[in-house]
PDB file of N, CA and C in Angstrom:
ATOM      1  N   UNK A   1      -9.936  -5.448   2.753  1.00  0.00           N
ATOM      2  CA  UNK A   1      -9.559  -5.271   1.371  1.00  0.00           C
ATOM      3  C   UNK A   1      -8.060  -5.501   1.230  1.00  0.00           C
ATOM      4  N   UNK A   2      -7.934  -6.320  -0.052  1.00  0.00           N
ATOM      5  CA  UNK A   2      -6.452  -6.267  -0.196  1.00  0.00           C
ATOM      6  C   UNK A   2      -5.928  -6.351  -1.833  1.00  0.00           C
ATOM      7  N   UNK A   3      -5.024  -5.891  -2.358  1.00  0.00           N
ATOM      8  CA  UNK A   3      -4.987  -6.014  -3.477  1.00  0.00           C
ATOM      9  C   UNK A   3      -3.561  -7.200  -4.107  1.00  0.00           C
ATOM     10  N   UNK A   4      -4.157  -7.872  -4.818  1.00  0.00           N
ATOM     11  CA  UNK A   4      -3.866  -8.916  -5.340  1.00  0.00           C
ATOM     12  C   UNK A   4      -2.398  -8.621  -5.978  1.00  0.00           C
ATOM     13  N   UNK A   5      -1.773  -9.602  -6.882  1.00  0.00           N
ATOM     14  CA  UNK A   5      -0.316  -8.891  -7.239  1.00  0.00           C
ATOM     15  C   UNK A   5      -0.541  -8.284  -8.584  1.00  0.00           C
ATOM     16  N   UNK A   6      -2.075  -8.020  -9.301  1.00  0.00           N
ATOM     17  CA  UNK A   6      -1.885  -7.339 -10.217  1.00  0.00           C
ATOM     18  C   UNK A   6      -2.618  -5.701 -10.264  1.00  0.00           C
ATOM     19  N   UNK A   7      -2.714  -5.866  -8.952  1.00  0.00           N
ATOM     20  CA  UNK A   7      -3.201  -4.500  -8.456  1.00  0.00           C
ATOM     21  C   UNK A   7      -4.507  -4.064  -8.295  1.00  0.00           C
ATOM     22  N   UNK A   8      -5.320  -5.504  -8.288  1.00  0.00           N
ATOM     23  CA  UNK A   8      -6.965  -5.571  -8.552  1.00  0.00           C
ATOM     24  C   UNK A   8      -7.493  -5.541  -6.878  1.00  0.00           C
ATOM     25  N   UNK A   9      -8.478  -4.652  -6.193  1.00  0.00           N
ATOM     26  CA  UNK A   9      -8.710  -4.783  -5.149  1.00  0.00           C
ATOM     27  C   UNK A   9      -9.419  -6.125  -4.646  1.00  0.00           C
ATOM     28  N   UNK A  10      -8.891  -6.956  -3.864  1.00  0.00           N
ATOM     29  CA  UNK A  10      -9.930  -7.976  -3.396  1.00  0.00           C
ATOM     30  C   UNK A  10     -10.428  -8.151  -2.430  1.00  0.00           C
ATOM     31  N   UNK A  11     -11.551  -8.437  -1.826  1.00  0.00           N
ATOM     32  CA  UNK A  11     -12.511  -8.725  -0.948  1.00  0.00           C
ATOM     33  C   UNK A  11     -11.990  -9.628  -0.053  1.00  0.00           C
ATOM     34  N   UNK A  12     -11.473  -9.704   1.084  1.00  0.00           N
ATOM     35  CA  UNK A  12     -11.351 -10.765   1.814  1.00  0.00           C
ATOM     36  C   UNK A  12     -11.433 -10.344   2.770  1.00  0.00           C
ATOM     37  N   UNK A  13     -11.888 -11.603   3.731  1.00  0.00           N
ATOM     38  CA  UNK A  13     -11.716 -11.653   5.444  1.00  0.00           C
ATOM     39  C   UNK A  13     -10.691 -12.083   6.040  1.00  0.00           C
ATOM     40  N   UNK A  14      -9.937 -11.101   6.673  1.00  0.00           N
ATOM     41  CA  UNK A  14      -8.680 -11.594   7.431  1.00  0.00           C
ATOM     42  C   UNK A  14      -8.668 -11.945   8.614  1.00  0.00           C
ATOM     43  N   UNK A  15      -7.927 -12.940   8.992  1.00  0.00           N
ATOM     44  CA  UNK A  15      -7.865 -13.568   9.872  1.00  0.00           C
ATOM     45  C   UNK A  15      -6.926 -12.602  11.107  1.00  0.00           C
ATOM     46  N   UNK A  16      -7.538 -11.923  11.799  1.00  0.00           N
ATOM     47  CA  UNK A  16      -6.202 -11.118  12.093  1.00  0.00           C
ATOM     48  C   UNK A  16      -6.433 -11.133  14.033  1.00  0.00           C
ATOM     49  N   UNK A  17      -7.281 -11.483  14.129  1.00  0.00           N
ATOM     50  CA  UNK A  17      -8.207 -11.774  15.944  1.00  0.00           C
ATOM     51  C   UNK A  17      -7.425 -12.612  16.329  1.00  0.00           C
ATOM     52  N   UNK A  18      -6.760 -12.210  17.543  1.00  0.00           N
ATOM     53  CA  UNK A  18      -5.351 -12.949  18.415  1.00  0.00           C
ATOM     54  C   UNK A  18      -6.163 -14.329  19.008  1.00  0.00           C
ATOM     55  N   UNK A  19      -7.316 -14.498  19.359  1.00  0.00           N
ATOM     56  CA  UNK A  19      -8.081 -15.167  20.390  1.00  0.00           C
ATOM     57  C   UNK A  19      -9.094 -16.085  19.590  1.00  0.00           C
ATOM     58  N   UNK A  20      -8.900 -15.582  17.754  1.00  0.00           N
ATOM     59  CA  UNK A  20      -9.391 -16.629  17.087  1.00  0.00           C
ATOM     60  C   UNK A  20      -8.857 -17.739  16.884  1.00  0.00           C
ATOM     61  N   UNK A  21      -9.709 -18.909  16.979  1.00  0.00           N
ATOM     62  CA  UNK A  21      -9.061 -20.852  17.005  1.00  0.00           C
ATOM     63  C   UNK A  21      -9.182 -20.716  14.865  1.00  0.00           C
ATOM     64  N   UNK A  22      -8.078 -21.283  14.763  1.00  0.00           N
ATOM     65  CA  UNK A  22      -7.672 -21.676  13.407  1.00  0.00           C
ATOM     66  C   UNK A  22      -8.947 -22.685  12.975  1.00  0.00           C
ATOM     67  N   UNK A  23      -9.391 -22.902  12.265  1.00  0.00           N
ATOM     68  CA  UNK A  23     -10.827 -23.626  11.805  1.00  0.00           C
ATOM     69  C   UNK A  23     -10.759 -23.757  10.186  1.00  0.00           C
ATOM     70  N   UNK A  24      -9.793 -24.553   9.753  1.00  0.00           N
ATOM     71  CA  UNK A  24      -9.447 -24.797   8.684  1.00  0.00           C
ATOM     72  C   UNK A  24     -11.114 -25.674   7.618  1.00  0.00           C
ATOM     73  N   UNK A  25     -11.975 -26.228   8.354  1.00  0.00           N
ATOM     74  CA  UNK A  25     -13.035 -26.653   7.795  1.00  0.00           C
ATOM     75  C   UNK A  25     -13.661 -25.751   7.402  1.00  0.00           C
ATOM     76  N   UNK A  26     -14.159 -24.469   8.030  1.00  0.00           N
ATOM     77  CA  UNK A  26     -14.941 -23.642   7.997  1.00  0.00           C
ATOM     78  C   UNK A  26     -14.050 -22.465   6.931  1.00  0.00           C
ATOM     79  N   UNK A  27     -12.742 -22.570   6.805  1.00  0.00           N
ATOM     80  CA  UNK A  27     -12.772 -21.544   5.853  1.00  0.00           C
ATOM     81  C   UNK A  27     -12.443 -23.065   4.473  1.00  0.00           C
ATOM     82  N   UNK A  28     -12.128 -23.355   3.968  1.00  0.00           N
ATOM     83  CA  UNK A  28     -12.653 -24.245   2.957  1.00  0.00           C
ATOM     84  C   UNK A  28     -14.005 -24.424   2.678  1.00  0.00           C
ATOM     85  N   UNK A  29     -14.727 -24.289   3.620  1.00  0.00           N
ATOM     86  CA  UNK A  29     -16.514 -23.824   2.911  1.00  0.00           C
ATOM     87  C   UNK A  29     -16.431 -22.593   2.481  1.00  0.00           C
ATOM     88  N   UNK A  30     -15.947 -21.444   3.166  1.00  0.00           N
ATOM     89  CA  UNK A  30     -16.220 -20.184   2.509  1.00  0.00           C
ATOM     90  C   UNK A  30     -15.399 -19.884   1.724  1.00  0.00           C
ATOM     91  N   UNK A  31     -14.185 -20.346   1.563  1.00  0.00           N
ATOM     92  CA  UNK A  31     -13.316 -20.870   0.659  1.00  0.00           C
ATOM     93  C   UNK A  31     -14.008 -21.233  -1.082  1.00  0.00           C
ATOM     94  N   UNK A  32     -14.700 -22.042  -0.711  1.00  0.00           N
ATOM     95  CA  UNK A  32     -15.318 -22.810  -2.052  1.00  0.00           C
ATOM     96  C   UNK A  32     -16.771 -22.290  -2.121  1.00  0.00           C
ATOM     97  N   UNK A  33     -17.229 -21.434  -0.757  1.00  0.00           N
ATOM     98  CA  UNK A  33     -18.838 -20.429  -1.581  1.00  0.00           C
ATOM     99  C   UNK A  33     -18.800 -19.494  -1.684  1.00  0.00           C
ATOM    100  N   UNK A  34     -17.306 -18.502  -1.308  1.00  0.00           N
ATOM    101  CA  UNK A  34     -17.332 -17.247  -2.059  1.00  0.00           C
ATOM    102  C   UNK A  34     -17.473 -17.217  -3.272  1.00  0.00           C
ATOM    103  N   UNK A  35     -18.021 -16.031  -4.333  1.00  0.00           N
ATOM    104  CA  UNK A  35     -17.701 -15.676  -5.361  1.00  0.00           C
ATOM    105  C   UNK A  35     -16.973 -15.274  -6.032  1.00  0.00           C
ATOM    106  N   UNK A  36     -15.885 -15.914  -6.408  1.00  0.00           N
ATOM    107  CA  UNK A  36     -15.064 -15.019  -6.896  1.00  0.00           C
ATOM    108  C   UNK A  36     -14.746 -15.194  -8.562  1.00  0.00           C
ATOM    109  N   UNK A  37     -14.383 -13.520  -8.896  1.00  0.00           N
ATOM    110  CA  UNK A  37     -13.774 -13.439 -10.588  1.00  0.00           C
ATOM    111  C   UNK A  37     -13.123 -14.138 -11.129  1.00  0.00           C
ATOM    112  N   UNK A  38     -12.097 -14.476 -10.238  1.00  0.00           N
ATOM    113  CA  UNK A  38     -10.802 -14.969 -10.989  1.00  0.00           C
ATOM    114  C   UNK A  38     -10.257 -16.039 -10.113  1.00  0.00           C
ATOM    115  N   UNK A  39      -9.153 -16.786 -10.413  1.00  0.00           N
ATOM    116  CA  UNK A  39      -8.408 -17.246  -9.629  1.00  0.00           C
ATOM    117  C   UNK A  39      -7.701 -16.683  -8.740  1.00  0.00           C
ATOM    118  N   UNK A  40      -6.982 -15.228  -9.533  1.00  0.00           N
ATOM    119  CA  UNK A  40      -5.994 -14.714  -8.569  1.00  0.00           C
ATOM    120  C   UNK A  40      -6.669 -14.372  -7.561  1.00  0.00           C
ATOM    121  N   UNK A  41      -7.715 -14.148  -7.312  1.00  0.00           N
ATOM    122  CA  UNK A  41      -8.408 -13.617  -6.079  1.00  0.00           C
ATOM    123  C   UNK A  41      -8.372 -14.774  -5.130  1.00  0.00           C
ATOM    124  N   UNK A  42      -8.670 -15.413  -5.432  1.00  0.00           N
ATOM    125  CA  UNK A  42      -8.940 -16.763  -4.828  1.00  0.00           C
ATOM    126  C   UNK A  42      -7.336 -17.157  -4.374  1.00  0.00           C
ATOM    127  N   UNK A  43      -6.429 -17.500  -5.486  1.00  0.00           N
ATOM    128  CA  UNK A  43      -4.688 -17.081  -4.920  1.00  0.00           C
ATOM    129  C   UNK A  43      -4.185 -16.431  -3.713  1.00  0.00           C
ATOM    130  N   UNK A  44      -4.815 -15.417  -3.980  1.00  0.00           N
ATOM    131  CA  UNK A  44      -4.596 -14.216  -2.882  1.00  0.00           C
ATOM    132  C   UNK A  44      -4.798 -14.520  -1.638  1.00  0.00           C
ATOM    133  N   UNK A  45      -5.972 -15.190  -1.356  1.00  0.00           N
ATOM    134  CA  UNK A  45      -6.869 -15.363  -0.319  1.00  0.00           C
ATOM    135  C   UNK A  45      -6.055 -16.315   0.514  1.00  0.00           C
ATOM    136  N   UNK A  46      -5.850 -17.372   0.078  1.00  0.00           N
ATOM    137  CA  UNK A  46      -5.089 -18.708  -0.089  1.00  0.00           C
ATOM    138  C   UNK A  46      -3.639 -18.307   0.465  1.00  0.00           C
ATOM    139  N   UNK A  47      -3.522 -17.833   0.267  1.00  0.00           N
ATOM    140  CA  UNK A  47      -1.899 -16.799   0.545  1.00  0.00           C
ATOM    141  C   UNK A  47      -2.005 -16.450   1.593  1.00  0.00           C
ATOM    142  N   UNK A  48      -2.997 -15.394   1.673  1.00  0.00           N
ATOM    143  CA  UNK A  48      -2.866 -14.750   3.262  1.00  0.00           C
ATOM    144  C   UNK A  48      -3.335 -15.840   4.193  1.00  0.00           C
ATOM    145  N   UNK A  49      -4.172 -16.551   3.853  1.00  0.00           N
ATOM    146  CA  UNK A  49      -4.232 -17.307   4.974  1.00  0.00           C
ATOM    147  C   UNK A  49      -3.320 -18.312   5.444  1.00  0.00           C
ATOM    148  N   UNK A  50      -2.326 -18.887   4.308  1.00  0.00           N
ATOM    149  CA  UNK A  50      -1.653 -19.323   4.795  1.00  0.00           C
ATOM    150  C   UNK A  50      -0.326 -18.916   5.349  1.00  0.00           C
ATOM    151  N   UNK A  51      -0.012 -17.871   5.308  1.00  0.00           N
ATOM    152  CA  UNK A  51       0.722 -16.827   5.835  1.00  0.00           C
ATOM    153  C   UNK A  51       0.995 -17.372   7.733  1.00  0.00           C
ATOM    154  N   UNK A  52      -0.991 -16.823   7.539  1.00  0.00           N
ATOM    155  CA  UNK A  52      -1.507 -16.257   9.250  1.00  0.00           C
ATOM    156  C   UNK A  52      -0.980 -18.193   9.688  1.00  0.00           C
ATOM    157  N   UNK A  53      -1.987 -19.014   9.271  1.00  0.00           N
ATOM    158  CA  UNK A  53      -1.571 -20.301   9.589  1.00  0.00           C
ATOM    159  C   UNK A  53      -0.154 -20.384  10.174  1.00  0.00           C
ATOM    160  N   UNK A  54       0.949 -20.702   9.071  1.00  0.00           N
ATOM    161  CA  UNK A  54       2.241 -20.747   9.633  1.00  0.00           C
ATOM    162  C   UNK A  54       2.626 -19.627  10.133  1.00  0.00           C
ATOM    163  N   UNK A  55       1.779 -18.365  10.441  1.00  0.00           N
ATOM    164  CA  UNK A  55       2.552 -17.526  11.934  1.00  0.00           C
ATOM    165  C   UNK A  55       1.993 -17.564  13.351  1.00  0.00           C
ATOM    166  N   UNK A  56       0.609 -18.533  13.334  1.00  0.00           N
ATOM    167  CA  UNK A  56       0.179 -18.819  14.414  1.00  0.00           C
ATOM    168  C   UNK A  56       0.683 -19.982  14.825  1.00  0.00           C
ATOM    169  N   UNK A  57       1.233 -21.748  13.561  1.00  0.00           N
ATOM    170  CA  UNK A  57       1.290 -22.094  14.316  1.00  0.00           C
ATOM    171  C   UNK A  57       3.205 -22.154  15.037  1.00  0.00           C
ATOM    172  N   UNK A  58       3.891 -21.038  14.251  1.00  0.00           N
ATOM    173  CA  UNK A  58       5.201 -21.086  14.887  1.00  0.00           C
ATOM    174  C   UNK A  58       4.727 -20.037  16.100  1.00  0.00           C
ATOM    175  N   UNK A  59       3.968 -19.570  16.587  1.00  0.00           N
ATOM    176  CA  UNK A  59       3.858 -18.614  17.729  1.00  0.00           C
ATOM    177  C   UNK A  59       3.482 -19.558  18.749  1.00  0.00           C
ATOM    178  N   UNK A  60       2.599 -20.674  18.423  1.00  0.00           N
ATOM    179  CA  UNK A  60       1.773 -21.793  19.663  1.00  0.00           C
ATOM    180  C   UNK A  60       2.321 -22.663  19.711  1.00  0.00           C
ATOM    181  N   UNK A  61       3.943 -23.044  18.987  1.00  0.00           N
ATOM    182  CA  UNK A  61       4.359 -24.126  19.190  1.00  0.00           C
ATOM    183  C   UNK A  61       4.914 -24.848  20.388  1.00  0.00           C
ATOM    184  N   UNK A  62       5.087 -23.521  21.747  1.00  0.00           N
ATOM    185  CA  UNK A  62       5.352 -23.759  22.618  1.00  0.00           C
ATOM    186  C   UNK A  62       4.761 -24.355  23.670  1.00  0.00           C
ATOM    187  N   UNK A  63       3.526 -23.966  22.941  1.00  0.00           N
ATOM    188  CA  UNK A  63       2.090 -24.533  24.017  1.00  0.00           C
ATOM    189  C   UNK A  63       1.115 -25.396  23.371  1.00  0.00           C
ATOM    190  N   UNK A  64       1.437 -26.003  22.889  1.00  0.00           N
ATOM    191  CA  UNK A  64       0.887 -26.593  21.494  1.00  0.00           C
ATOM    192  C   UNK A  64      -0.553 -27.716  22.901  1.00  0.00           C
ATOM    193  N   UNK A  65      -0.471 -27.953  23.742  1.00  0.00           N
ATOM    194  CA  UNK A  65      -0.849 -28.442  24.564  1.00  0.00           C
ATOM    195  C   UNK A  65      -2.363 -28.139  25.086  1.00  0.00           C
ATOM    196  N   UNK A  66      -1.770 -26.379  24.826  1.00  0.00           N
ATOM    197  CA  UNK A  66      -3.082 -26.037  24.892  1.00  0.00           C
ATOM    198  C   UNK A  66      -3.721 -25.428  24.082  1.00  0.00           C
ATOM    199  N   UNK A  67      -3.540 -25.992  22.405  1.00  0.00           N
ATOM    200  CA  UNK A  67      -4.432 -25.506  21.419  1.00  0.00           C
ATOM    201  C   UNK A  67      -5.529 -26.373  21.352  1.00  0.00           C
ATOM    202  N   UNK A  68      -6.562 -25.525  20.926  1.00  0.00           N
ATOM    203  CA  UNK A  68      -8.266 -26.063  20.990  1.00  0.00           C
ATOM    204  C   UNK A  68      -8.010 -27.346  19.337  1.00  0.00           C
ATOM    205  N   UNK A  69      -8.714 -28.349  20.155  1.00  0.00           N
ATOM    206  CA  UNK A  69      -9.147 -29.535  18.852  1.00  0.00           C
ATOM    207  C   UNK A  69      -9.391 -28.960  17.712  1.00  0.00           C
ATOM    208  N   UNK A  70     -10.118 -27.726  17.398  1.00  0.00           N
ATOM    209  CA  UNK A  70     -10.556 -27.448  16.388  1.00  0.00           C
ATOM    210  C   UNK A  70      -9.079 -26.483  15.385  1.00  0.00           C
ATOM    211  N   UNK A  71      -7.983 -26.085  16.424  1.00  0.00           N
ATOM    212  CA  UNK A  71      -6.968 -25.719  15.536  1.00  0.00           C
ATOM    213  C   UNK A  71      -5.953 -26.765  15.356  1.00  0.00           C
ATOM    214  N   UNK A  72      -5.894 -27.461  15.977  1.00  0.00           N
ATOM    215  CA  UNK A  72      -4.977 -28.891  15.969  1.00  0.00           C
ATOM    216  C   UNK A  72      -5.607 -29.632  14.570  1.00  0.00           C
ATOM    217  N   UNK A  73      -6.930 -29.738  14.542  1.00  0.00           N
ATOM    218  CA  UNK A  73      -7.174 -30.997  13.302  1.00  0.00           C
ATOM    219  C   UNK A  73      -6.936 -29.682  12.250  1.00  0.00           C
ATOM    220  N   UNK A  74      -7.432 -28.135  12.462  1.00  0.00           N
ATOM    221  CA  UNK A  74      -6.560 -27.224  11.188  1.00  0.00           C
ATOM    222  C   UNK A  74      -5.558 -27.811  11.030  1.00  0.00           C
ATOM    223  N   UNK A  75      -4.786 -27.659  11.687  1.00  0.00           N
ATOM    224  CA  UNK A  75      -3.218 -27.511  11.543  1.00  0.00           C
ATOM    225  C   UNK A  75      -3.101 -28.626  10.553  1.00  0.00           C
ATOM    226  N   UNK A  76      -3.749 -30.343  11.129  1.00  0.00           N
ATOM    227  CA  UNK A  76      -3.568 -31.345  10.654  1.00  0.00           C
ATOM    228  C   UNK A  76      -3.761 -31.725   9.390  1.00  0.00           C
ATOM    229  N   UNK A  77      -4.885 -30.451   9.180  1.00  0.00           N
ATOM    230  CA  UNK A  77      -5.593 -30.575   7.669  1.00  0.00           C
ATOM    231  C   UNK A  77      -5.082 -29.629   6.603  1.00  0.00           C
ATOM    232  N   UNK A  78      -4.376 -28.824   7.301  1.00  0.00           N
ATOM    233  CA  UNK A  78      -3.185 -28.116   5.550  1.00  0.00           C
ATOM    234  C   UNK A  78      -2.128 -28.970   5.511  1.00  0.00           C
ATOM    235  N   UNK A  79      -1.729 -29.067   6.421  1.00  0.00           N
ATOM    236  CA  UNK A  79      -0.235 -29.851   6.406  1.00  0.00           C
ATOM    237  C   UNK A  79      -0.144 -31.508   6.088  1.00  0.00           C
ATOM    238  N   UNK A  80      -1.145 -32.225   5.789  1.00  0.00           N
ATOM    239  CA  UNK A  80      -1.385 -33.271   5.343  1.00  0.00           C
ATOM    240  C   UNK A  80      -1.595 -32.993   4.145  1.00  0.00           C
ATOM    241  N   UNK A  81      -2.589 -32.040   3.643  1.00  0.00           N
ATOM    242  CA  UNK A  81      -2.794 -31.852   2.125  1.00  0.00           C
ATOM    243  C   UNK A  81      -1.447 -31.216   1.534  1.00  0.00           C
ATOM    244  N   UNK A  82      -0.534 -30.280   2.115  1.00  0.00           N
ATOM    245  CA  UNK A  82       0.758 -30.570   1.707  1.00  0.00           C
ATOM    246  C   UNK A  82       1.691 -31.290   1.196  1.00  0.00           C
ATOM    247  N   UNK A  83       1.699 -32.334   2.664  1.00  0.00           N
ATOM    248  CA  UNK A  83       2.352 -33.329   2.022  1.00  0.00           C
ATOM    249  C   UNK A  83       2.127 -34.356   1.232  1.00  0.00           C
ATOM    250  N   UNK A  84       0.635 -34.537   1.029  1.00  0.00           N
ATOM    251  CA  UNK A  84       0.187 -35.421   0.073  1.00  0.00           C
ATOM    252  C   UNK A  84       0.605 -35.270  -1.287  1.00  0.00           C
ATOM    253  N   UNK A  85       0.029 -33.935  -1.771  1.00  0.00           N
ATOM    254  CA  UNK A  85       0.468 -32.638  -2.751  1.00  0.00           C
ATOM    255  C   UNK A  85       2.184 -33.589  -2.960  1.00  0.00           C
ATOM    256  N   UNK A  86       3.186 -33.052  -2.171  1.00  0.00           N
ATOM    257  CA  UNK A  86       4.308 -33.246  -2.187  1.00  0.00           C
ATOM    258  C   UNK A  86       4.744 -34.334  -2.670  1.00  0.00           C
ATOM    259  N   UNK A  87       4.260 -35.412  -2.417  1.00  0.00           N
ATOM    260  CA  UNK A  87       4.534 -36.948  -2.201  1.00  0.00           C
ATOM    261  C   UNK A  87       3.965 -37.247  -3.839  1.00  0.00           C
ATOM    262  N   UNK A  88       2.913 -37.002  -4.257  1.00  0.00           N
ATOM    263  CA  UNK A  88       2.376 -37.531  -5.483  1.00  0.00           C
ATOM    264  C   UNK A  88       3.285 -36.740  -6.552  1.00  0.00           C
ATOM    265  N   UNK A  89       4.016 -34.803  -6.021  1.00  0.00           N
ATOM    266  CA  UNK A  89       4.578 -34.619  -7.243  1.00  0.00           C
ATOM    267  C   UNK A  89       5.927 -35.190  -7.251  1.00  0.00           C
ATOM    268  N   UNK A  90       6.337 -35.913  -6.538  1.00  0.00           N
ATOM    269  CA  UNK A  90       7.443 -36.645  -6.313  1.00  0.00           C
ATOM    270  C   UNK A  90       8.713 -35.705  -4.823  1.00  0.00           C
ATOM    271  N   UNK A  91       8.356 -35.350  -4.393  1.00  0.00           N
ATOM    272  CA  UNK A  91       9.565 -34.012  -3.202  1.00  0.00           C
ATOM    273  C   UNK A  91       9.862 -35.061  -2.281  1.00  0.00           C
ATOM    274  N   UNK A  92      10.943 -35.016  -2.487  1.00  0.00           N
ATOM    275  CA  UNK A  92      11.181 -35.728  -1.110  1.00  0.00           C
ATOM    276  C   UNK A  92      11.873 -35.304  -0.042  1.00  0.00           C
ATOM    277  N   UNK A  93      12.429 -34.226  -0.352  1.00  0.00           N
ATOM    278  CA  UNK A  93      13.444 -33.658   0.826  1.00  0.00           C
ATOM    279  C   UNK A  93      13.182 -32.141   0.694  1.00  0.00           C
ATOM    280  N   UNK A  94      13.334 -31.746   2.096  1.00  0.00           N
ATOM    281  CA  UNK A  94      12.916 -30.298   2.360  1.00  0.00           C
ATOM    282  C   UNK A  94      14.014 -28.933   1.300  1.00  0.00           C
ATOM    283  N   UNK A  95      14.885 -28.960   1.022  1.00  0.00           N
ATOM    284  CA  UNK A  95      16.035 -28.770  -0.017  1.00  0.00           C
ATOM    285  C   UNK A  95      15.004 -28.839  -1.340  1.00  0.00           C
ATOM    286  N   UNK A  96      14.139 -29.750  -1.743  1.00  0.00           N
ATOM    287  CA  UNK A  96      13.517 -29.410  -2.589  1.00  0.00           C
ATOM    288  C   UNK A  96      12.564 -28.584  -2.664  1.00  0.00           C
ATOM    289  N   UNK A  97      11.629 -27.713  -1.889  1.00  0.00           N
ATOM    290  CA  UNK A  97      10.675 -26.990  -1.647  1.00  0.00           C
ATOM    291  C   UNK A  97      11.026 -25.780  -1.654  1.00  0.00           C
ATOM    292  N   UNK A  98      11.321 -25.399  -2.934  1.00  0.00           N
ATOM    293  CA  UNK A  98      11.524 -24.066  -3.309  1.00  0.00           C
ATOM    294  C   UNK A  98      10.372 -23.178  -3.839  1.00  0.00           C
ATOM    295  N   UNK A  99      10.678 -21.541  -4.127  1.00  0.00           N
ATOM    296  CA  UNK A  99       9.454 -21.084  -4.013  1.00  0.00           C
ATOM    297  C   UNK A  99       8.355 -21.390  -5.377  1.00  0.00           C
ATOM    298  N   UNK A 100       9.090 -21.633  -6.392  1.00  0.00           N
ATOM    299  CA  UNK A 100       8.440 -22.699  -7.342  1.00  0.00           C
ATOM    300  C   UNK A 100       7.767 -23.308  -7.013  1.00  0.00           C
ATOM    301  N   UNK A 101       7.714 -23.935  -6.682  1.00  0.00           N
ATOM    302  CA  UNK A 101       7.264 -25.312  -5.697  1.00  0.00           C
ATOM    303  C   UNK A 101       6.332 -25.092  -4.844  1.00  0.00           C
ATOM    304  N   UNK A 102       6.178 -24.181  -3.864  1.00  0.00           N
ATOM    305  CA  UNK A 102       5.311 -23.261  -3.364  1.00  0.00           C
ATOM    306  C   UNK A 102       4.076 -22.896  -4.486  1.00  0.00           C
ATOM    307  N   UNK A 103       4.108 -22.144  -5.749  1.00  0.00           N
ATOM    308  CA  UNK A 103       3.270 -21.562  -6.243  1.00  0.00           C
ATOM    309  C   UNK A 103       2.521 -22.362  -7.024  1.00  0.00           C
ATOM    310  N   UNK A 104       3.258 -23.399  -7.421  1.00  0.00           N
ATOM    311  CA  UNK A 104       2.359 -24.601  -8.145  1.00  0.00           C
ATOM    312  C   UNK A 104       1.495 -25.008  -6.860  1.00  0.00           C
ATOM    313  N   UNK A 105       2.007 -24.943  -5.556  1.00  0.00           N
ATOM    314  CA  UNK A 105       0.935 -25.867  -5.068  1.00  0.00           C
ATOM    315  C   UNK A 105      -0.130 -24.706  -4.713  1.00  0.00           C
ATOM    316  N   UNK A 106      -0.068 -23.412  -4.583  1.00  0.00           N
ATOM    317  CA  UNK A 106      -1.411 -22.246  -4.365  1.00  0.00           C
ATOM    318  C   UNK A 106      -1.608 -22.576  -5.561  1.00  0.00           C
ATOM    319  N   UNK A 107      -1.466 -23.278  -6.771  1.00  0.00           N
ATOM    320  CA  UNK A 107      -2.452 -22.975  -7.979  1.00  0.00           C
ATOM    321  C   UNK A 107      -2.937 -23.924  -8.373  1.00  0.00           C
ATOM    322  N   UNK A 108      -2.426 -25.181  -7.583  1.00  0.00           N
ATOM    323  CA  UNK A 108      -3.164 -26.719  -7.031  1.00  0.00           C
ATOM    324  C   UNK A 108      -4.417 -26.241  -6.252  1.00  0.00           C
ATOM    325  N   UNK A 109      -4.061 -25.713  -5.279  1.00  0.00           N
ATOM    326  CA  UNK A 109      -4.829 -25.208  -3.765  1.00  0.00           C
ATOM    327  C   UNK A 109      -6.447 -24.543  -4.497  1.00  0.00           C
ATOM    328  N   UNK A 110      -5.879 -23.592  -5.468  1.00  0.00           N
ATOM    329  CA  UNK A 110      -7.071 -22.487  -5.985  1.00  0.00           C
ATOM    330  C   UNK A 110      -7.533 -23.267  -7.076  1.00  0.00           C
ATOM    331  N   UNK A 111      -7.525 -24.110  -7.592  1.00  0.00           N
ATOM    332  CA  UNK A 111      -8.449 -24.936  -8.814  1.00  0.00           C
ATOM    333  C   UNK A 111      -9.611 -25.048  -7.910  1.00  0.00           C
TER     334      UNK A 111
END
């Protein structure tokens, strides 16, 4: 359980298992067959996971060698839809990616 930023409790599964492989396919299915009320829930969700994402993969970057295929094409598959995201709204330099910028794209992400 976690509550959203308007103080609404939400339902989610956290990613929080040291020994779990990142599997970015599999949560984009449950991603898109949960039920959810609202967007912000869905926001929320989207958030924390991408949180865990960029703190696993600055923790494995050292060993990046020996991450499993299935967190490598993760990795490959937010961070491409990023920069795609990026590229079509015009960003071109890291100086531009402010937290603005950030929240339009969780509300890209949650449509």
């Amino acid at each position: 359980m976690a509550r959203s930023f308007f103080g609404k409790v939400v339902k989610v599964k956290p990613f929080t298992a040291r020994k779990q492989t990142l599997n970015l396919y599999t949560v984009r299915r449950h991603f898109s067959l949960w039920s959810w009320q609202n967007s912000s829930e869905r926001s929320v969700f989207f958030i924390m996971f991408l949180k865990y994402a960029i703190r696993e993969f600055l923790s494995e970057k050292k060993t990046i060698e020996n991450l499993s295929r299935a967190t490598l094409e993760g990795y490959e598959l937010l961070f491409s839809d990023f920069m795609s995201w990026t590229e079509k709204e015009g960003i071109k330099t890291i100086q531009e990616v402010t937290p603005r910028v950030l929240k339009n794209y969780f509300i890209y992400v949650s449509r």
